[in-house]
C-alpha atoms as a PDB file:
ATOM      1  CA  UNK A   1      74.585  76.490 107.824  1.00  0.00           C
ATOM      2  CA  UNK A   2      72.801  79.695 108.902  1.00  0.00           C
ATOM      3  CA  UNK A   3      72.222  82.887 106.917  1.00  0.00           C
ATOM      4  CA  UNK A   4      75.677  84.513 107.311  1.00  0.00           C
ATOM      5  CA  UNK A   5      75.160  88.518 106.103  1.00  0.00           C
ATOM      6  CA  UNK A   6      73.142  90.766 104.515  1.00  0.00           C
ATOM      7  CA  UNK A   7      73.503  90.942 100.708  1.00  0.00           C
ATOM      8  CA  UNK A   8      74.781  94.419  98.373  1.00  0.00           C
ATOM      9  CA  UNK A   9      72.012  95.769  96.366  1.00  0.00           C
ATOM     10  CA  UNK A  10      72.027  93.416  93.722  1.00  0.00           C
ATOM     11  CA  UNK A  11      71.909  90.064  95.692  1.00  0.00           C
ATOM     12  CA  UNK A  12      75.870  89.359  96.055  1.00  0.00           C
ATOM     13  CA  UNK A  13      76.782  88.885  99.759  1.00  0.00           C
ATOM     14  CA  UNK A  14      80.620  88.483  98.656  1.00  0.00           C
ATOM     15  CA  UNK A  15      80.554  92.162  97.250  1.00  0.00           C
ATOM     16  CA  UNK A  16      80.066  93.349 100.889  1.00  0.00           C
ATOM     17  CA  UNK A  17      83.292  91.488 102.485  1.00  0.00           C
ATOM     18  CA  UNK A  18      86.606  93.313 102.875  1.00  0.00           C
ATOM     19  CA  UNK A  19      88.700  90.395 101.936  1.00  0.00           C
ATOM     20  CA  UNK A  20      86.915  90.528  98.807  1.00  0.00           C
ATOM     21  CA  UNK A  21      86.889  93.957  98.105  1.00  0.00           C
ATOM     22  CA  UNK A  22      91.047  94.729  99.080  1.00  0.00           C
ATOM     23  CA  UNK A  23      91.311  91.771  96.560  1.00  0.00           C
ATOM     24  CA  UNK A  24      90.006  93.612  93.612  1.00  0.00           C
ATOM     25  CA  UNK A  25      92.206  96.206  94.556  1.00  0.00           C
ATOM     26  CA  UNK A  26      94.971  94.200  94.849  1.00  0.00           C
ATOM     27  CA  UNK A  27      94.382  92.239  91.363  1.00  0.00           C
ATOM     28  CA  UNK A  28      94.007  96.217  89.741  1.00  0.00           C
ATOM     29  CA  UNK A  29      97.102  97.358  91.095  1.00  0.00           C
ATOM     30  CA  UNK A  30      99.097  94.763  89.999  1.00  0.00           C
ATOM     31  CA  UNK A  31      97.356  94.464  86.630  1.00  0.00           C
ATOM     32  CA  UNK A  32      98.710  98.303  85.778  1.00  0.00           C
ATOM     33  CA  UNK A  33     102.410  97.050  86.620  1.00  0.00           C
ATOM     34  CA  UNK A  34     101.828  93.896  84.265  1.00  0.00           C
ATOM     35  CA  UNK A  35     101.180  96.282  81.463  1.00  0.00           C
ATOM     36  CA  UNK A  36     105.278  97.176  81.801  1.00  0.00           C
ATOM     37  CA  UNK A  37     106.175  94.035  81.319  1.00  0.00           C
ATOM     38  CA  UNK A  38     108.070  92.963  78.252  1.00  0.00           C
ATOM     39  CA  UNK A  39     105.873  91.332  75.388  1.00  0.00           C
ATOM     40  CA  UNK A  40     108.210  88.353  75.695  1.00  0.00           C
ATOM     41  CA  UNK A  41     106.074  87.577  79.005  1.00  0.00           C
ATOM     42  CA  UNK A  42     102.384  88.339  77.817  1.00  0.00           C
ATOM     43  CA  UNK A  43     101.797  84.690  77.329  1.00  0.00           C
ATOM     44  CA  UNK A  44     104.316  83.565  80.015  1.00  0.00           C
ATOM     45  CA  UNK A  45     104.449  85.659  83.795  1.00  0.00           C
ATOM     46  CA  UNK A  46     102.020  87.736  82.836  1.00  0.00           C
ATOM     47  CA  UNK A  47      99.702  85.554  81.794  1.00  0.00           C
ATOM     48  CA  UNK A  48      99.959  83.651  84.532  1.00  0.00           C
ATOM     49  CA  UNK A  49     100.585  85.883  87.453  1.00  0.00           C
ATOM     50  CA  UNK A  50      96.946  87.536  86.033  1.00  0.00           C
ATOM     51  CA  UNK A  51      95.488  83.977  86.502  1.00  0.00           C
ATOM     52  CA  UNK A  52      96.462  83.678  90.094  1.00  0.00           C
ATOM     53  CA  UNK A  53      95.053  87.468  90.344  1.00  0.00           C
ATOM     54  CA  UNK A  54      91.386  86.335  88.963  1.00  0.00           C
ATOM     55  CA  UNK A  55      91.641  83.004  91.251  1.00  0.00           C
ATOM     56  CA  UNK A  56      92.117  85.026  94.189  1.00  0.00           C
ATOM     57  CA  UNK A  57      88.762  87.357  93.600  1.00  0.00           C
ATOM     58  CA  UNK A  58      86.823  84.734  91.985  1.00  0.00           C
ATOM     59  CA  UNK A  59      87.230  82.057  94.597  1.00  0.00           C
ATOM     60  CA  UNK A  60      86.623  84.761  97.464  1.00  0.00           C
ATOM     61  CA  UNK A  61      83.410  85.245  95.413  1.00  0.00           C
ATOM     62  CA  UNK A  62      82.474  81.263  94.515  1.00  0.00           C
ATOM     63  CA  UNK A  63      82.771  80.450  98.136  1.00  0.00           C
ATOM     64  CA  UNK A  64      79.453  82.368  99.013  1.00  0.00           C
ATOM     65  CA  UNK A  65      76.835  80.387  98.382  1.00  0.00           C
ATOM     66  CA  UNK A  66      78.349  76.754  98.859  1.00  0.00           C
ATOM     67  CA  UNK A  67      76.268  74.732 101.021  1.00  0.00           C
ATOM     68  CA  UNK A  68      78.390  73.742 103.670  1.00  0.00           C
ATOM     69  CA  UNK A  69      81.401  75.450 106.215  1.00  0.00           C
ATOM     70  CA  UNK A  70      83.548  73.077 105.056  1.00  0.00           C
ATOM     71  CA  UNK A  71      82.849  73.619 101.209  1.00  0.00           C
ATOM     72  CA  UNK A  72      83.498  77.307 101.960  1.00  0.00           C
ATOM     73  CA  UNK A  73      86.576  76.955 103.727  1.00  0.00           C
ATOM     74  CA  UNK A  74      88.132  75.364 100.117  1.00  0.00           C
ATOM     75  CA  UNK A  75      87.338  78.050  98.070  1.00  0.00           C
ATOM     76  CA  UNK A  76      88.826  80.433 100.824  1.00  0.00           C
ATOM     77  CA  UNK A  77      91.889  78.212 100.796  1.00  0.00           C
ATOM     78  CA  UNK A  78      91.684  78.017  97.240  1.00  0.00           C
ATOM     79  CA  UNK A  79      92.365  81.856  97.321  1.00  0.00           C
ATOM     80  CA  UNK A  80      94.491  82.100  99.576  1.00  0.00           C
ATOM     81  CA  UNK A  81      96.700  79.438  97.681  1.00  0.00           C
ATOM     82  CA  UNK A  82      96.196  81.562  94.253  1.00  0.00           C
ATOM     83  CA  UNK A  83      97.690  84.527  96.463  1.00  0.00           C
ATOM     84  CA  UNK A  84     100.577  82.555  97.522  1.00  0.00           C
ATOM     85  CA  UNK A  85     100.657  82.062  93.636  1.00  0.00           C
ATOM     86  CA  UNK A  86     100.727  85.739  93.106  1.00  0.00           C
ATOM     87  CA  UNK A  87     103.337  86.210  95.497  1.00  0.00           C
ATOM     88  CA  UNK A  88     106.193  83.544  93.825  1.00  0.00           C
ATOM     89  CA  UNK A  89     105.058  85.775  90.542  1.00  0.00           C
ATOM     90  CA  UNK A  90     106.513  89.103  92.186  1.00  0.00           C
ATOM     91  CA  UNK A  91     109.155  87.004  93.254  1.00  0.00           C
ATOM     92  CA  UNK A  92     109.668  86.133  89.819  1.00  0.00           C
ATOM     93  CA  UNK A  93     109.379  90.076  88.208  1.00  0.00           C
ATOM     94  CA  UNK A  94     111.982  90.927  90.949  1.00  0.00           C
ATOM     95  CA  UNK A  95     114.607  88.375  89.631  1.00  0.00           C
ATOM     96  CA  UNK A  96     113.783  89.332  86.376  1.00  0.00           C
ATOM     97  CA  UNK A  97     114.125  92.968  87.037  1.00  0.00           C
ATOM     98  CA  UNK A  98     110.429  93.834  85.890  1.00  0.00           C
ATOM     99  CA  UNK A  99     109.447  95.753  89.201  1.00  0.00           C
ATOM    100  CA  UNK A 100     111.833  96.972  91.760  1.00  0.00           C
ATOM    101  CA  UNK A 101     112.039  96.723  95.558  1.00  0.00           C
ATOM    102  CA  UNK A 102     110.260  99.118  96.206  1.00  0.00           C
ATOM    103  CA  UNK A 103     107.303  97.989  94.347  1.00  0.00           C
ATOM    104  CA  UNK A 104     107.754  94.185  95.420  1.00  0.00           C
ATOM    105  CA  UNK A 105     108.286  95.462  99.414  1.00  0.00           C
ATOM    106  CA  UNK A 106     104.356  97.256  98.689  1.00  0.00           C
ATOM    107  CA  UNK A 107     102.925  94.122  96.866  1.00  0.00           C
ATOM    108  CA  UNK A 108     104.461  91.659  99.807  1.00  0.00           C
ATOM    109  CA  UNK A 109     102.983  93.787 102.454  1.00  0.00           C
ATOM    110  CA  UNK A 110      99.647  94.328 100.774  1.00  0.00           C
ATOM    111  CA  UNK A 111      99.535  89.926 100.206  1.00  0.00           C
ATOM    112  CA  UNK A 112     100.776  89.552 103.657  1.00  0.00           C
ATOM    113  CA  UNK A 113      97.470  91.793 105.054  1.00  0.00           C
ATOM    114  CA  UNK A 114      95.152  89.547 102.395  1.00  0.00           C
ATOM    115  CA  UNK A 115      96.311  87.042 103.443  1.00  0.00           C
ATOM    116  CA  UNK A 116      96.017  86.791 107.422  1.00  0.00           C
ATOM    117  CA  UNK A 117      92.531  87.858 106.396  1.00  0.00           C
ATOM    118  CA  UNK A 118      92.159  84.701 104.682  1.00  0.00           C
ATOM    119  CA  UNK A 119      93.299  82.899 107.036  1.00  0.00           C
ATOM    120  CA  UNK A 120      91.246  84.359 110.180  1.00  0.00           C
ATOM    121  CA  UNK A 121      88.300  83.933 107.729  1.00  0.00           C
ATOM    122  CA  UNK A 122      88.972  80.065 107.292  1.00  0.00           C
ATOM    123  CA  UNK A 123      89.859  79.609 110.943  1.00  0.00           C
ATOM    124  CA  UNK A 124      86.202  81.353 111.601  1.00  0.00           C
ATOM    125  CA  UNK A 125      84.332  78.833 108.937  1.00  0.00           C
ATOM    126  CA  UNK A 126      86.278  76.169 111.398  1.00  0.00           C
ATOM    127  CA  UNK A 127      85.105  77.248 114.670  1.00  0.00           C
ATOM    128  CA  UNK A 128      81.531  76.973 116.735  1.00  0.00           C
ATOM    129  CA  UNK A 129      80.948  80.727 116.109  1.00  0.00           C
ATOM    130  CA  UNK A 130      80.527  80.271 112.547  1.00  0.00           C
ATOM    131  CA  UNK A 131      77.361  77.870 113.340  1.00  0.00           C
ATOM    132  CA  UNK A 132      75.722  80.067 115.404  1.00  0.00           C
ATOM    133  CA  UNK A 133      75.842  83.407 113.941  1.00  0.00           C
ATOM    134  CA  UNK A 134      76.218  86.089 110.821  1.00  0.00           C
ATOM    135  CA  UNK A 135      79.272  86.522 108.518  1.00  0.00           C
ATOM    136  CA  UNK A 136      80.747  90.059 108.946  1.00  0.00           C
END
């Protein structure tokens, strides 16, 4: 595997992707609506939906330094299945009437961007490219 991309400041390569940084975003957003939830949920949906949240992030971030293409690509996948997580949570809130439309309609759209990100990121860890030159 060759050097993929230039590291931040402090030595974390992950810190300088997009996918990783519109995931912190993401996870923050949704963390403020979590706080309306009802108490019932702390250790239920919330709980859980802020699980999936950290997976996303944290496997975006894990995935740098693995040794191989193919390691990388399951940690990528591994975040983009802890979105798709994320996603059946909303769907969950909706039913049980903790966020409206409106709010789900802006969380779908902001998953659905995340994750065709994720995707094009795994289909470039799959391809010839990826062997031959730098992450962006």
């Amino acid at each position: 595997m060759t050097e993929r991309k230039k590291v931040d400041e402090y030595g974390f390569r992950f810190r300088e992707w997009d996918v990783y940084t519109d995931s912190r975003l993401f996870r923050n957003k949704i963390n403020e609506i979590l706080k309306s939830y009802p108490k019932s949920e702390i250790y239920a949906l919330t709980d859980q939906t802020k699980r999936a949240l950290n997976s996303i992030v944290l496997n975006i971030a894990e995935s740098t330094n693995k040794s191989t293409d193919k390691d990388m690509r399951l940690y990528i996948n591994r975040a983009h299945c802890s979105l798709d997580e994320v996603v059946s949570c909303l769907d969950c809130a909706l039913d049980d009437g903790y966020i409206s439309e409106v709010q789900h309609s802006e969380f779908l759209e902001e998953a659905r961007s995340l994750a065709k990100r994720l995707r094009k990121f795994t289909g470039y860890l799959s391809s010839p490219a990826s062997k031959s030159s730098s992450l962006s």
